[in-house]
Protein backbone atom coordinates (compact mmCIF):
# COMPACT_ATOMS: atom_id res chain seq x y z
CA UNK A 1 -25.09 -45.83 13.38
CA UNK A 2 -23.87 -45.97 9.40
CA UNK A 3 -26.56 -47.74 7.29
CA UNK A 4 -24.07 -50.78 6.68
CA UNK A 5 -24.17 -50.98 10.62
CA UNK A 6 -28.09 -50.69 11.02
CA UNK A 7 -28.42 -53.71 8.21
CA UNK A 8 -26.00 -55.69 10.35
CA UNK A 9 -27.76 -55.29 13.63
CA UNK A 10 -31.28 -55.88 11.63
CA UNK A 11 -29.97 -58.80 10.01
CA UNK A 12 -28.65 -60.50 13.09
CA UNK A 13 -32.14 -59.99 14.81
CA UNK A 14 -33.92 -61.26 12.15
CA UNK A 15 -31.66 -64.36 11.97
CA UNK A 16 -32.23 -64.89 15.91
CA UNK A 17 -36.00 -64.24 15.52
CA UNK A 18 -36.40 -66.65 12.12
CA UNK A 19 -36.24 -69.50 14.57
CA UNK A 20 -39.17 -68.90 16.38
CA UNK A 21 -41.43 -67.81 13.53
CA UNK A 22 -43.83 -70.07 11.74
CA UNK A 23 -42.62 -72.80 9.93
CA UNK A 24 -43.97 -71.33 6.12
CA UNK A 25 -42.04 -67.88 7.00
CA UNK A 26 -38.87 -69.02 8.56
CA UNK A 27 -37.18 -69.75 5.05
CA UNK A 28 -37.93 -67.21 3.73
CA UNK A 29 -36.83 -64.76 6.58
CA UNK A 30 -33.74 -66.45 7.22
CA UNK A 31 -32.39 -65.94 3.36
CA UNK A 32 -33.13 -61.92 3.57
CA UNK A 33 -31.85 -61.98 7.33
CA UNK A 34 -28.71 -63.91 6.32
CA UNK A 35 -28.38 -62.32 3.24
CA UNK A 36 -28.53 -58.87 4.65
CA UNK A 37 -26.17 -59.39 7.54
CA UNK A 38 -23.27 -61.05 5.48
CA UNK A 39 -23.71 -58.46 2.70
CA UNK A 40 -23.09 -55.37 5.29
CA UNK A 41 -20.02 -57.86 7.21
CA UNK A 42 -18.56 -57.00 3.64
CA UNK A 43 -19.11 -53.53 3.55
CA UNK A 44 -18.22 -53.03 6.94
CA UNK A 45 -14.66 -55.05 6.21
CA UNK A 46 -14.27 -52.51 3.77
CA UNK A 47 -15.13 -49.38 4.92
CA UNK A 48 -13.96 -50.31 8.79
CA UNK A 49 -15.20 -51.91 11.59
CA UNK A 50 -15.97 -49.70 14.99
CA UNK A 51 -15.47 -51.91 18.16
CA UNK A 52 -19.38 -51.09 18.77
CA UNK A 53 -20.63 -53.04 15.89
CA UNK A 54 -17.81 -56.04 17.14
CA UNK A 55 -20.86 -57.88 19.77
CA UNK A 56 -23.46 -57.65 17.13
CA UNK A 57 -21.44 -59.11 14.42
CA UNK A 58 -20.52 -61.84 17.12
CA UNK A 59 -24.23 -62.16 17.74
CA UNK A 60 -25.51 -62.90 14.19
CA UNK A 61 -22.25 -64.96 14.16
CA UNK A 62 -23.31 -67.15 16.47
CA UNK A 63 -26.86 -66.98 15.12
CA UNK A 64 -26.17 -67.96 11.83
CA UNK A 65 -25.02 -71.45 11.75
CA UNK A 66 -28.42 -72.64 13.67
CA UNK A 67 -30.39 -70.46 11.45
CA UNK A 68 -29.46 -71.75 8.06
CA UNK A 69 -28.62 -75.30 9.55
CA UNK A 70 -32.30 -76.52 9.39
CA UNK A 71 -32.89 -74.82 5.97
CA UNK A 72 -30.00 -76.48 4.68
CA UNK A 73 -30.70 -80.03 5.92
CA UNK A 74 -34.58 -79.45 4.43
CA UNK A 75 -33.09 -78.30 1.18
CA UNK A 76 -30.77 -81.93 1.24
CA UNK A 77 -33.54 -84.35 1.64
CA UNK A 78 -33.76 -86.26 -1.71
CA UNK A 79 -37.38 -87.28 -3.03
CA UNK A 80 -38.37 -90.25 -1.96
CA UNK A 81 -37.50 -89.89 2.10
CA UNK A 82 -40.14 -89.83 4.27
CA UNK A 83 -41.43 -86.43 5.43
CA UNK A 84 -40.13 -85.87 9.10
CA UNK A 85 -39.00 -82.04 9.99
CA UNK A 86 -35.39 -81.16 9.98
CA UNK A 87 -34.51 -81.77 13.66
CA UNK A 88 -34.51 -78.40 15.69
CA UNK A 89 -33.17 -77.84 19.32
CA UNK A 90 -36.04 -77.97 21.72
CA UNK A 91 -37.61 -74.12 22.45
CA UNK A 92 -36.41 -74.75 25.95
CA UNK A 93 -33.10 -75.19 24.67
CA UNK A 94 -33.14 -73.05 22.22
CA UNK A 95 -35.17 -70.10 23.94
CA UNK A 96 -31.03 -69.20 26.59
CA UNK A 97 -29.19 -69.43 23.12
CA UNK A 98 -31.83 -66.80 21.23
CA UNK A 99 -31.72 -64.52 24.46
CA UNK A 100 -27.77 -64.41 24.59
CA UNK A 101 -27.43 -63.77 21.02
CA UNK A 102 -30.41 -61.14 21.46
CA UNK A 103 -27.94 -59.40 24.43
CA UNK A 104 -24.90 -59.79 22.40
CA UNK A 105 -26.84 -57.63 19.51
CA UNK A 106 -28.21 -55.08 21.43
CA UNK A 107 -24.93 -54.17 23.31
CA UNK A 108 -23.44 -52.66 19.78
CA UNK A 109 -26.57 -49.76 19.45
CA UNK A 110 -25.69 -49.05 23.02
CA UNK A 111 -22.48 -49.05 22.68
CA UNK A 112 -23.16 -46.78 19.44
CA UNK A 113 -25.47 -44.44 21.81
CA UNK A 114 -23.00 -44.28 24.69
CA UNK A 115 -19.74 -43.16 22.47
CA UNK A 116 -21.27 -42.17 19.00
CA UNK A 117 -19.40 -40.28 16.29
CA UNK A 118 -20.19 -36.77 16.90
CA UNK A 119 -22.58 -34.86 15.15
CA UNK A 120 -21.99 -31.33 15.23
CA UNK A 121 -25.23 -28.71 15.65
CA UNK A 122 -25.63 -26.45 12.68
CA UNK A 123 -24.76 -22.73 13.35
CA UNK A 124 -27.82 -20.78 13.39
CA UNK A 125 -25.46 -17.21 12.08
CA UNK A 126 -25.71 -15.88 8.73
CA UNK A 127 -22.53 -16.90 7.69
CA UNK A 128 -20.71 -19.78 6.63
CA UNK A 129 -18.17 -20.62 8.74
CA UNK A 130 -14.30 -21.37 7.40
CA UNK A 131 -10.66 -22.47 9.28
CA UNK A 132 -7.26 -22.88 9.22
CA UNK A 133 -4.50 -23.58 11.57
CA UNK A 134 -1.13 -21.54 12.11
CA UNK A 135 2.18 -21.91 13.97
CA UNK A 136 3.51 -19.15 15.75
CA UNK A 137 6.75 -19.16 17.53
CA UNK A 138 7.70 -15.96 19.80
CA UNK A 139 11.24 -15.39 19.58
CA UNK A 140 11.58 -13.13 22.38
CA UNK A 141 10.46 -15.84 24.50
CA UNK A 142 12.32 -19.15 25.84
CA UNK A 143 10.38 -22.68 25.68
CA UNK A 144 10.47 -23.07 29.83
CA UNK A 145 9.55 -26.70 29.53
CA UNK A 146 12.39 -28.02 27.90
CA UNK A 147 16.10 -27.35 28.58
CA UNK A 148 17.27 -26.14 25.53
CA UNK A 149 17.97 -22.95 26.02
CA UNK A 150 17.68 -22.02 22.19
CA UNK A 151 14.38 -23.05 22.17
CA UNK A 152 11.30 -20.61 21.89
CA UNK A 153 7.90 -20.61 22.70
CA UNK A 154 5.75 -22.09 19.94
CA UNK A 155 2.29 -22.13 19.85
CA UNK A 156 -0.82 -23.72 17.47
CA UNK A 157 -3.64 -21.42 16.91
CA UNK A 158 -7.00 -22.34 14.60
CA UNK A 159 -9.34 -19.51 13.54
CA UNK A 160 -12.19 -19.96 12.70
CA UNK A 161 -13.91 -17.08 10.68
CA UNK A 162 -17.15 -16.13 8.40
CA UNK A 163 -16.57 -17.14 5.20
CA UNK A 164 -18.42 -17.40 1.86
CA UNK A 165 -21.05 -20.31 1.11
CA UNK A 166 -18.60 -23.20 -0.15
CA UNK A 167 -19.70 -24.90 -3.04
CA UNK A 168 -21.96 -28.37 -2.45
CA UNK A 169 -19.94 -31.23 -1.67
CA UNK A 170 -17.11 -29.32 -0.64
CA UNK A 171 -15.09 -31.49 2.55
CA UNK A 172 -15.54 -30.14 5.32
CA UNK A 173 -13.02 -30.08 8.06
CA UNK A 174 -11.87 -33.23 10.49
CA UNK A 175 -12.75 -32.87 14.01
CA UNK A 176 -9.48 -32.79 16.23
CA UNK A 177 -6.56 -32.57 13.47
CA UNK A 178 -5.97 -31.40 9.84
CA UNK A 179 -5.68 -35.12 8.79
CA UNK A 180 -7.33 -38.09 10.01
CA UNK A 181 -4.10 -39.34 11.58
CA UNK A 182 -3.87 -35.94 13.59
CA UNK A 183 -7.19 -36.58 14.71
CA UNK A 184 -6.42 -40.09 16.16
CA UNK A 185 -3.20 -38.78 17.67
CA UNK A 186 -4.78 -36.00 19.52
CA UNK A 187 -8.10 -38.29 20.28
CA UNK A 188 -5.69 -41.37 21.68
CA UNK A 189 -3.58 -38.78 23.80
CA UNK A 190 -7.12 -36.53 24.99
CA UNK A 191 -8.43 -40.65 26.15
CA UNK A 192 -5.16 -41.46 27.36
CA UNK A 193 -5.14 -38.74 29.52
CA UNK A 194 -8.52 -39.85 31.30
CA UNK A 195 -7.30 -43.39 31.76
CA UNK A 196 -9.09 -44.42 28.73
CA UNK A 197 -8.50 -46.88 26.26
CA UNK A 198 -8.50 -45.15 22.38
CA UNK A 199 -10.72 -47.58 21.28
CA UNK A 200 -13.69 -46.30 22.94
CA UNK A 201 -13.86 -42.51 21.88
CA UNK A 202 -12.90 -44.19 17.99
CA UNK A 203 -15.59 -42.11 16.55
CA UNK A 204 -14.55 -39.02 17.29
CA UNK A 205 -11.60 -38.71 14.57
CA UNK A 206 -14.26 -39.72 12.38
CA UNK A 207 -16.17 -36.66 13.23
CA UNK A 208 -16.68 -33.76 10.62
CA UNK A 209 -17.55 -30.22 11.10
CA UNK A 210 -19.66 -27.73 9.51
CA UNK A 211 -16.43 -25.71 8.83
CA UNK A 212 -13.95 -25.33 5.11
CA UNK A 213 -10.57 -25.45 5.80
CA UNK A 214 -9.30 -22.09 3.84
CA UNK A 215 -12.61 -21.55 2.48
CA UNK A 216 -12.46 -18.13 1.28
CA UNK A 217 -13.39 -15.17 4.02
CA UNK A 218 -16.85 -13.75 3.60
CA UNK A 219 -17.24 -10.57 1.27
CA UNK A 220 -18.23 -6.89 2.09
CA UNK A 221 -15.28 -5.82 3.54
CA UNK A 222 -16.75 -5.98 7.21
CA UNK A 223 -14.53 -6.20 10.31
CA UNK A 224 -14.74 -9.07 12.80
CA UNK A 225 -14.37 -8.99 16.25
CA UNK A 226 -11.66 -11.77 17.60
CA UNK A 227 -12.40 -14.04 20.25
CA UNK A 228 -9.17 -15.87 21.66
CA UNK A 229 -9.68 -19.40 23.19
CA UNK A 230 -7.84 -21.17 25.73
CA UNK A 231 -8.94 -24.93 26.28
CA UNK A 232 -9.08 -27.04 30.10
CA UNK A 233 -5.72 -28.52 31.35
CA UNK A 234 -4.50 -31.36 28.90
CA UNK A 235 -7.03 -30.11 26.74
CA UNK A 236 -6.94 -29.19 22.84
CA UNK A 237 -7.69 -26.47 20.84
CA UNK A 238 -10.27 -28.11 18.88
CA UNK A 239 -12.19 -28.81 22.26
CA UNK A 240 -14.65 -26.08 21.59
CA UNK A 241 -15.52 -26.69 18.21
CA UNK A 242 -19.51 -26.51 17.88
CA UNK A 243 -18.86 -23.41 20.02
CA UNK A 244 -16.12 -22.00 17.53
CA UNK A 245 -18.20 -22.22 14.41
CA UNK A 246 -21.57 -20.73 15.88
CA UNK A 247 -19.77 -17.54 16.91
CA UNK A 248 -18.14 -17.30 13.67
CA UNK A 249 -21.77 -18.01 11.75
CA UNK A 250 -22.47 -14.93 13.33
CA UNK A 251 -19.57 -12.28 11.91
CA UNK A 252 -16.82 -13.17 14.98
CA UNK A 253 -12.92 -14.82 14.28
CA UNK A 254 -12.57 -17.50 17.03
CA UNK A 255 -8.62 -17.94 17.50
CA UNK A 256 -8.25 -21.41 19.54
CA UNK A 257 -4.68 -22.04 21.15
CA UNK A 258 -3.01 -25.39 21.64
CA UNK A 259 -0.44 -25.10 24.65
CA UNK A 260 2.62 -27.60 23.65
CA UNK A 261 3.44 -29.36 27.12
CA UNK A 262 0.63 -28.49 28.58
CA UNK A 263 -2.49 -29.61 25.51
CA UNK A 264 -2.52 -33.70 25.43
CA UNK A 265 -1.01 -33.56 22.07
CA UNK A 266 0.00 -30.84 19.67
CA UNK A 267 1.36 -32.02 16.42
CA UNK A 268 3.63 -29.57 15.11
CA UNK A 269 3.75 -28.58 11.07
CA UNK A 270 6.87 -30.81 10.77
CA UNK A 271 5.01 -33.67 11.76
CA UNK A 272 6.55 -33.74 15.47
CA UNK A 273 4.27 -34.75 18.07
CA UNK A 274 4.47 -33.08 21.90
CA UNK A 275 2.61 -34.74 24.50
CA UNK A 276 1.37 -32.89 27.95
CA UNK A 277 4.21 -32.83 30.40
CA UNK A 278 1.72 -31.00 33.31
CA UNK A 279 0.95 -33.44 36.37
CA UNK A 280 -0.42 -32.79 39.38
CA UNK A 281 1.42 -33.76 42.48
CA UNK A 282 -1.49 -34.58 44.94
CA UNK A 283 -0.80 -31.63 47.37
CA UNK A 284 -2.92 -28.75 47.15
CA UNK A 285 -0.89 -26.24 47.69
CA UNK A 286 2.05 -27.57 45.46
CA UNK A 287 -0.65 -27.97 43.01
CA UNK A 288 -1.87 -24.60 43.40
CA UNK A 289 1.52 -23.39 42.47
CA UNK A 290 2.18 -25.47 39.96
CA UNK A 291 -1.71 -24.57 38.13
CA UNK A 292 -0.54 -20.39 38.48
CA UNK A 293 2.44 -21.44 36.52
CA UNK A 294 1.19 -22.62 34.33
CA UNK A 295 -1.86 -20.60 33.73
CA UNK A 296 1.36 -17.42 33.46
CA UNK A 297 2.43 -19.50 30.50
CA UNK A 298 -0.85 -19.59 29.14
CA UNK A 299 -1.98 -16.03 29.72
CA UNK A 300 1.48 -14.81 27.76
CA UNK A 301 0.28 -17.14 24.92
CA UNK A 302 -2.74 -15.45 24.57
CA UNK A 303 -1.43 -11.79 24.56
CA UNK A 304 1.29 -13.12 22.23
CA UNK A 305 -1.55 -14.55 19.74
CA UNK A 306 -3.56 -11.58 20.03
CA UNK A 307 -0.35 -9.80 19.06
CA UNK A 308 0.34 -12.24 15.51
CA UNK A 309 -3.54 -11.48 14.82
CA UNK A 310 -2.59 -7.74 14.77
CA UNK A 311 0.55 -8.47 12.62
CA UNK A 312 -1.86 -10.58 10.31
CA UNK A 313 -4.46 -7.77 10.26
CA UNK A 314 -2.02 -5.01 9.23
CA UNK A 315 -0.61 -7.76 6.52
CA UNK A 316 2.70 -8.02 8.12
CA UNK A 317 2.64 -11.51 8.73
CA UNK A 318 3.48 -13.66 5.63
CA UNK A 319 1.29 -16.76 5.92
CA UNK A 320 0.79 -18.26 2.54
CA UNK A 321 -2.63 -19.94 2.23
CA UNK A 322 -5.27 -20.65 0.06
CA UNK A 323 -7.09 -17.54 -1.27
CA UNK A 324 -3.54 -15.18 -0.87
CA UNK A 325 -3.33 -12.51 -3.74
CA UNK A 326 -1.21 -14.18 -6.06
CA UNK A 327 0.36 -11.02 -6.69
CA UNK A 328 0.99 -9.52 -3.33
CA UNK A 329 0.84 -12.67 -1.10
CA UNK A 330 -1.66 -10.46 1.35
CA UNK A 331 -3.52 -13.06 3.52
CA UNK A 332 -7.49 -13.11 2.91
CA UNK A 333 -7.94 -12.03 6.76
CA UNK A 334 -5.76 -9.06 6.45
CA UNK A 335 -8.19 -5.97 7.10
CA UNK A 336 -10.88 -8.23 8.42
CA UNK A 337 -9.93 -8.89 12.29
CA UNK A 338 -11.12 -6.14 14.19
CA UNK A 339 -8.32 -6.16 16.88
CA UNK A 340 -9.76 -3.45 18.72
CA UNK A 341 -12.77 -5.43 19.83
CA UNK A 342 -10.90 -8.79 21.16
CA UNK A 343 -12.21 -11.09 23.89
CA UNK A 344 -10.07 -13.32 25.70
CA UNK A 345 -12.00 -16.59 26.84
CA UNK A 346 -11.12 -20.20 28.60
CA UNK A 347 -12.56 -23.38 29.63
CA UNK A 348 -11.88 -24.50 33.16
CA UNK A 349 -8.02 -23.57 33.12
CA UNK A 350 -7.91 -21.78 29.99
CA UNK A 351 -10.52 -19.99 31.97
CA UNK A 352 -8.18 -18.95 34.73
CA UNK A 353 -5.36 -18.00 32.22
CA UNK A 354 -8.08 -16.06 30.44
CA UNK A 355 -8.88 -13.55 33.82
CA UNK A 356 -4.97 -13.48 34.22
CA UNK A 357 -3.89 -12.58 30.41
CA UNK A 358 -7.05 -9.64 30.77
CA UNK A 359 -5.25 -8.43 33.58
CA UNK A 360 -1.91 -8.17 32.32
CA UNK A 361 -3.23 -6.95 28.77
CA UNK A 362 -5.78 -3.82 28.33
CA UNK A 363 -6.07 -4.99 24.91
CA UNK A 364 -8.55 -7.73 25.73
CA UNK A 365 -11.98 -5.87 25.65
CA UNK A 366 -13.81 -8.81 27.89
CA UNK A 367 -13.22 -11.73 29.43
CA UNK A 368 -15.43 -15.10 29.53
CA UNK A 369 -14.44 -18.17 32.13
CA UNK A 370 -16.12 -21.16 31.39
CA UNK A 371 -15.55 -23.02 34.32
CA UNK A 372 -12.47 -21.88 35.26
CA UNK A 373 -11.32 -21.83 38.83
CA UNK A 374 -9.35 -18.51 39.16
CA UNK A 375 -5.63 -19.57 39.55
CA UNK A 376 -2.32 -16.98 40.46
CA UNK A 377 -2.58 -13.46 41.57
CA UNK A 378 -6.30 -11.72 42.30
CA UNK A 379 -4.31 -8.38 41.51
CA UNK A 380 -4.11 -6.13 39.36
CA UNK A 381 -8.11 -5.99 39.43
CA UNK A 382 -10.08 -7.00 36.41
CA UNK A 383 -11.27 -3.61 34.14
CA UNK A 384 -13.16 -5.80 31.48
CA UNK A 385 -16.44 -6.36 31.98
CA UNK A 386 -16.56 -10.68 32.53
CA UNK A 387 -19.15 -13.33 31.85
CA UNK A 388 -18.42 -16.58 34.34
CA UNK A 389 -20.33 -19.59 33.44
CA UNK A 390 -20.06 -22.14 36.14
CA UNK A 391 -21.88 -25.86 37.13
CA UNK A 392 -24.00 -26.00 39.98
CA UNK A 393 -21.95 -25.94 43.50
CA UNK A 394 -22.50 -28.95 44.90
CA UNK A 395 -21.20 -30.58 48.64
CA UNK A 396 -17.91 -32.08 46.60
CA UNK A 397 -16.96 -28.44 44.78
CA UNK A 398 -13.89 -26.92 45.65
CA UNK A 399 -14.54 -24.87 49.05
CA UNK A 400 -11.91 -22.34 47.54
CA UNK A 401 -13.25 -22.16 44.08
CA UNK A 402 -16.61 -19.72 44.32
CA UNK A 403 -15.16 -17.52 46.86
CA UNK A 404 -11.88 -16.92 44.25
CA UNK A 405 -14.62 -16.34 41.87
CA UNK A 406 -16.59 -13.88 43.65
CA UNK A 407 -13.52 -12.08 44.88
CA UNK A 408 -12.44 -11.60 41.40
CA UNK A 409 -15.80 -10.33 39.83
CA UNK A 410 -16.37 -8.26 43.01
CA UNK A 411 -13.28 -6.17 42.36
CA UNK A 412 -13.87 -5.94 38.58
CA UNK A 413 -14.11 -2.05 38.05
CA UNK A 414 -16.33 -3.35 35.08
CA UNK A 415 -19.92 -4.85 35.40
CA UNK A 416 -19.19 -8.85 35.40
CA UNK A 417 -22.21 -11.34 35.76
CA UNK A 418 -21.82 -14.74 37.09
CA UNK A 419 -24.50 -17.30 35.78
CA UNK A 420 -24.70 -20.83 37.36
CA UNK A 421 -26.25 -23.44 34.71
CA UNK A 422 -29.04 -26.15 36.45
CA UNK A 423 -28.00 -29.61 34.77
CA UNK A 424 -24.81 -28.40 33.74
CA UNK A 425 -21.41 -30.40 34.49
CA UNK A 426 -18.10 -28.98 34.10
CA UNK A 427 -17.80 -30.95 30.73
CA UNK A 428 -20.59 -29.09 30.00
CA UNK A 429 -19.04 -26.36 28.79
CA UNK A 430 -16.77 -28.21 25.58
CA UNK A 431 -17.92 -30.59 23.12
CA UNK A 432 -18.13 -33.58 25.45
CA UNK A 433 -21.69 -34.02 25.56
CA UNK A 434 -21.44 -35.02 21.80
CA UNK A 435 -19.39 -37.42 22.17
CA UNK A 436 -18.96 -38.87 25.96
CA UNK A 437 -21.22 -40.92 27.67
CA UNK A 438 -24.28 -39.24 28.44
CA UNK A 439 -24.17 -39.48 32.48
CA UNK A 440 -25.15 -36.55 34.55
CA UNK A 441 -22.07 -36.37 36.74
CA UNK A 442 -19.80 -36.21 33.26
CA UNK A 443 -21.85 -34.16 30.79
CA UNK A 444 -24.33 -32.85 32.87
CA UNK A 445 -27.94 -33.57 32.05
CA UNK A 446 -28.63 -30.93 29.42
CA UNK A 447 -28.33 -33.25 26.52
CA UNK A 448 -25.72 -33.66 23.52
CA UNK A 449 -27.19 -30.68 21.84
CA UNK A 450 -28.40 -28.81 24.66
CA UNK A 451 -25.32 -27.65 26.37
CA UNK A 452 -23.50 -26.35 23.40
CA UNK A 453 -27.35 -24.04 22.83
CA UNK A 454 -26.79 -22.71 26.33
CA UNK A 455 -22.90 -22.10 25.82
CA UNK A 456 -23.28 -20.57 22.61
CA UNK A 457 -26.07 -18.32 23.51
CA UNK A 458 -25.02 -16.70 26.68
CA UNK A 459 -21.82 -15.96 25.28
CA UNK A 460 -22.99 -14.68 22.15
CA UNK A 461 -25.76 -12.29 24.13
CA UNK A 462 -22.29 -11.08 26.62
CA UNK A 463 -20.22 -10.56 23.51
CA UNK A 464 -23.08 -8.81 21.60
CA UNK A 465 -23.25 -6.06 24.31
CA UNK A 466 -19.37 -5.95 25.31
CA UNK A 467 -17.74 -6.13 22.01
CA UNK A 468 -20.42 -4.76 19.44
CA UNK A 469 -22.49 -2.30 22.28
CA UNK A 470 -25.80 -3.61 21.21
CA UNK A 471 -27.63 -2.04 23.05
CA UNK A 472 -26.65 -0.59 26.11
CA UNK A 473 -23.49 1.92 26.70
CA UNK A 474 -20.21 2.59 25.03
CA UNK A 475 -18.25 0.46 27.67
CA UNK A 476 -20.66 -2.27 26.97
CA UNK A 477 -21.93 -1.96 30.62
CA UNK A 478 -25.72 -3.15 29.56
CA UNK A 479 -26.76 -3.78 33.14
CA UNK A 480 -30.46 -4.05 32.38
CA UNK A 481 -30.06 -5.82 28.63
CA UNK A 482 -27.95 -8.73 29.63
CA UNK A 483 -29.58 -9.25 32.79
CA UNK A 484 -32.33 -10.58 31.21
CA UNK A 485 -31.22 -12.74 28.45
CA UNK A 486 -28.58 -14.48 30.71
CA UNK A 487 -30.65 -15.42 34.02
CA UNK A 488 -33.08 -17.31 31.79
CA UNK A 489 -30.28 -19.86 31.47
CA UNK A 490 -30.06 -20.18 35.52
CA UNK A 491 -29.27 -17.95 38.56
CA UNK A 492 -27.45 -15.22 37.92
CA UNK A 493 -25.49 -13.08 40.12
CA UNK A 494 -24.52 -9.24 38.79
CA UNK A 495 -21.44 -7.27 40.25
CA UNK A 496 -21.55 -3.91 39.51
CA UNK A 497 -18.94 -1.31 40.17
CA UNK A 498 -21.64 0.78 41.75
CA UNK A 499 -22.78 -2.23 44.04
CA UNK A 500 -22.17 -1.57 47.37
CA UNK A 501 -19.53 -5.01 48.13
């Protein structure tokens, strides 16, 4: 809670409490109480109210009036008069009153703790972390959700990259948008799609990161290896943030895709807004169908970004931002994105497209699923080596969902490791645990910090050995290294080519 909220809520108690303290203190108290919760009722008017603080300002509302009531009638009494007590409600009448304002009071901090504004974990890297967002639009490919037939593929993609040490005081970058309206769009479309009211998850636009939009790209010439990102059904590319800027604190470009018609809301540069037109049906196996659809659309979005990150690295791409040469125009991330060393990587469905866009593209070096039940065709066979993180299979898991898994990583001609994480829930795996509710059965029971520390450092140990080879052999194949590392974050299961299957 803001200060000006934690003044209100003290103020209110104090105002419910004054009555029951000692006659010589109960003045006093209920000035500074009264004083105190009016003063931050003006702040808060200014600066905006959250619906969390709404019962505690209704509280100390209701407290008020029979708080300053006797003060003011002792205050009235002219010299003279005798000396009887301002009258005051009986404690047994007054004792259901106290307790309901008291209940109305403490439902705003738990409202506060239940759907806070998010607070983002520092990355532990070396680097600072920067970000900016991009619109691509592949011509040589038709938009297959709409009927136009002149219209083409468009995509949203934020990077987020090392970048130098902005100066103090610098703004860092919204959570969910470029703008704070973005950010409610996309937060009242990600709640709407839950069957949610906005109102509840109203923190989250609030939210700031620990990342610079356009901050300029760290120096020393060094080449980063790229990390494409494909978020759950409906969900954003933002979804991954705290993720996002601890891989790039430590020297690697995340690229983050929104999916128009498929992402709960993508607002395009032009200010248009496209909402998720993906719905299940109900029927599994016209859902099935439907899901390897549109994972195909997803997995030819990645390939297609991966190809615009080449363009950009080669400076072919003209894509004016802050920090271009003045003279030549040459983007700040030309030279820097080491193209050659690219993993492809998805949450839940963006999980599935990522397994199906390494299949269909060598270029992807490895692949991580977070959560992603494998969707379309189990051929060609995986050659990447590929890091599954998955909850633990419970009774009310899909049936078909680890067997899809296992067949996949069991035909991988690469060493893939599948690591099941105790406590974890499939939310798990995205920001929601800084934000949501913290119940087991939607976050997992990890804590809002402690499932973004597993995320971030089993990937970051899997892309250490695939991508930069440390240690273990040129393919990245570090049986023994990652072994290690990884299945002291829960059971871990490792297919090897070699394995007898």
């Amino acid at each position: 809670m803001s200060l000006p909220e934690f003044l209100a809520v003290l103020g209110a108690v104090a105002l419910v409490v004054a009555r029951w303290l000692p006659p010589g203190a109960r003045p006093r108290v209920t000035i500074a109480a009264g004083a105190a919760f009016v003063l931050s009722v003006i702040v808060l008017g200014v600066v905006g109210i959250r619906w969390q603080v709404l019962p505690v300002l209704a509280g100390g509302a209701v407290a008020l009036p029979f708080a300053l009531s006797p003060l003011l009638r002792t205050l009235r009494r002219r010299p003279g008069r005798d000396g009887r007590r301002a009258w005051r409600a009986r404690w047994w009448l007054a004792l259901p009153g106290s307790m309901a304002c008291l209940g109305l009071i403490a439902a705003g901090p738990v409202a506060a703790w239940a759907f806070p504004v998010p607070v983002f974990p520092e990355p532990s890297g070396s680097f600072a972390v920067g970000t900016r967002v991009m619109q691509w639009t592949d011509p040589n490919r038709p938009e297959t959700f709409t009927a136009d037939p002149d219209d083409r593929r468009t995509v949203l993609v934020q990077l987020w990259y090392p970048a130098q040490k902005s100066p103090a005081g610098a703004q860092r970058a919204q959570y969910l948008g470029r703008t704070e309206q973005e950010a409610r769009t996309v937060s009242n479309a990600l709640a709407g799609a839950v069957g949610l009211p906005g109102f509840l998850v109203d923190g989250v636009p609030r939210a700031r990161t620990h990342a610079v939009f356009n901050a300029p790209v760290a120096g020393g010439g060094e080449r980063f290896p790229v990390v494409l990102f494909s978020p759950g059904a409906g969900g954003v590319r933002t979804q991954n943030t705290a993720w996002a800027e601890e891989l790039a604190s430590h020297g690697y470009v995340v690229a983050a895709l929104d999916h128009p018609y498929d992402s709960a809301a993508v607002v395009l540069d032009d200010g248009r807004t496209i909402r998720a037109a993906t719905a299940s049906t109900g029927d599994r196996d016209a859902d099935e169908e439907l899901a390897a659809g549109w994972t195909a659309v997803r997995a030819a979005d990645l390939g297609f970004v991966l190809t615009r990150l080449e363009g950009l690295d080669r400076g072919a791409i003209a894509d004016p931002v802050v920090g271009s040469d003045p003279l030549t125009g040459r983007d700040p991330l030309a030279g820097r994105l080491d193209t050659g060393r690219a993993a492809v990587t998805g949450h839940s469905m963006g999980g599935a497209a990522a397994l199906q866009a390494a299949r269909q593209d060598p270029r992807f070096a490895a692949v991580i699923d977070l959560d992603g039940y494998p969707h379309g065709p189990a051929s060609p066979a995986l050659h990447q080596p590929v890091l599954a993180l998955t909850q633990a299979i419970t009774p009310s898991t899909d049936p078909r969902y680890l067997p899809r898994l296992t067949e996949a990583l069991a035909s991988d001609t690469a060493t893939s490791y599948r690591l099941t994480v105790p406590g974890a829930a499939h939310l798990s795996f995205m920001d929601g645990p800084l934000y949501l509710p913290p119940v087991p059965s939607i976050v997992g029971s990890l804590g809002r910090t402690g499932s973004p520390r597993v995320v971030a450092a089993t990937t970051l140990a899997f892309l250490d050995a695939t991508l930069r080879h440390a240690p273990g052999d040129p393919a990245g194949d570090a049986h023994g290294d990652l072994a290690g590392p990884l299945s002291a974050y829960g059971s871990l299961s490792v297919h090897r080519p070699d394995t007898p299957r």
